[in-house]
Protein backbone atom coordinates (compact mmCIF):
# COMPACT_ATOMS: atom_id res chain seq x y z
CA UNK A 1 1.46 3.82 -12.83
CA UNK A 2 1.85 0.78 -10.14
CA UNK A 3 2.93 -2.65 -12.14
CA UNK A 4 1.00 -5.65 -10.34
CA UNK A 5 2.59 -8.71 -11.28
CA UNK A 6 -0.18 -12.01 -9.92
CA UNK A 7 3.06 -14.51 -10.02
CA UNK A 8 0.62 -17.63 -9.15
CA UNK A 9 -0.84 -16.63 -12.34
CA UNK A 10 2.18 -15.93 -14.69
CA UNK A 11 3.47 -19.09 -16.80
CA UNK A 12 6.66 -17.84 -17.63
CA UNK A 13 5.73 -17.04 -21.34
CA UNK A 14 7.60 -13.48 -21.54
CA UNK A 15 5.14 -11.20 -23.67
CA UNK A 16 5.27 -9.00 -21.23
CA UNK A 17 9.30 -8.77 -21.73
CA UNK A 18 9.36 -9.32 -25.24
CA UNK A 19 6.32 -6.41 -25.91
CA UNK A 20 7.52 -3.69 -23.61
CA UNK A 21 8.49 -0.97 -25.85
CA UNK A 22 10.74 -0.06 -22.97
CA UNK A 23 12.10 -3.13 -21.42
CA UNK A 24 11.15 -2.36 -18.01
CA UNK A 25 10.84 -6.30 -17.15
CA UNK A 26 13.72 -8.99 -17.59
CA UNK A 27 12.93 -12.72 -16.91
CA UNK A 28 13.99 -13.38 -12.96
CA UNK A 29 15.47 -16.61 -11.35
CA UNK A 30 12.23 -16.43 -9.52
CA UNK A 31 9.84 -19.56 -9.74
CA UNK A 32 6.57 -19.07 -8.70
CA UNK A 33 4.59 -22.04 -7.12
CA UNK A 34 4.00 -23.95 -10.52
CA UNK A 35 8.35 -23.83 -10.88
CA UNK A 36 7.93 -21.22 -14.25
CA UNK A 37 10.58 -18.38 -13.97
CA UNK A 38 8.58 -14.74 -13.26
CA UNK A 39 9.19 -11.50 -14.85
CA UNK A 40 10.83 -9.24 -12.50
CA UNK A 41 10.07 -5.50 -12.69
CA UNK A 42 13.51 -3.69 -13.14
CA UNK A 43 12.59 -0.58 -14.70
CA UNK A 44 9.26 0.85 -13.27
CA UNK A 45 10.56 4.17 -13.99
CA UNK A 46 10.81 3.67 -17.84
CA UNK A 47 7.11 2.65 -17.96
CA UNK A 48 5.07 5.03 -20.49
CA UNK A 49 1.93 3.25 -19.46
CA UNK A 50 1.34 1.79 -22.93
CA UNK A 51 -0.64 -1.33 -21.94
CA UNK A 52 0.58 -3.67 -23.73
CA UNK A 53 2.00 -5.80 -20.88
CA UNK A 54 -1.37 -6.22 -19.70
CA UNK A 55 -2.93 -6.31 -23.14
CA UNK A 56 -0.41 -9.56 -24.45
CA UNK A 57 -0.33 -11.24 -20.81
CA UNK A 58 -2.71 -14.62 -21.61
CA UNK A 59 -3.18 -15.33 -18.09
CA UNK A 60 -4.37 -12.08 -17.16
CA UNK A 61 -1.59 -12.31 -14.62
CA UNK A 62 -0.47 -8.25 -15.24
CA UNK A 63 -2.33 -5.33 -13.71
CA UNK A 64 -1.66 -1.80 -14.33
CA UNK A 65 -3.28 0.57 -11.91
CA UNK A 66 -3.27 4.20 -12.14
CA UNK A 67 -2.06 6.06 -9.23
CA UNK A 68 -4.04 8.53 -7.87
């Protein structure tokens, strides 16, 4: 599974970290161009492609692609 964070989109709101059964983002020091803080992917490997990252995100800023 390839995590696609759209940081222009993001808004800082940490679903993503706070929904992740398996923690595999923590909030960065990272601003994006609006000055919110990013999540930072720090354990891609953990990932058990649940969806809910991309399911909670409200600015659609999360994509979860399949690899082939």
């Amino acid at each position: 599974m390839e995590i696609r964070i759209n940081k222009e989109f993001c808004k800082g709101c940490g679903y993503c970290i706070e929904y992740c059964p398996k923690k595999v983002y923590e909030l960065s020091d990272e601003l994006n161009g609006k000055g919110y803080r990013v999540p930072a992917i720090v354990r891609p490997e953990d990932c058990s492609e649940c969806g809910l990252c991309e399911l909670y995100c409200p600015e659609f800023a999360i994509i979860l692609k399949k690899s082939a």
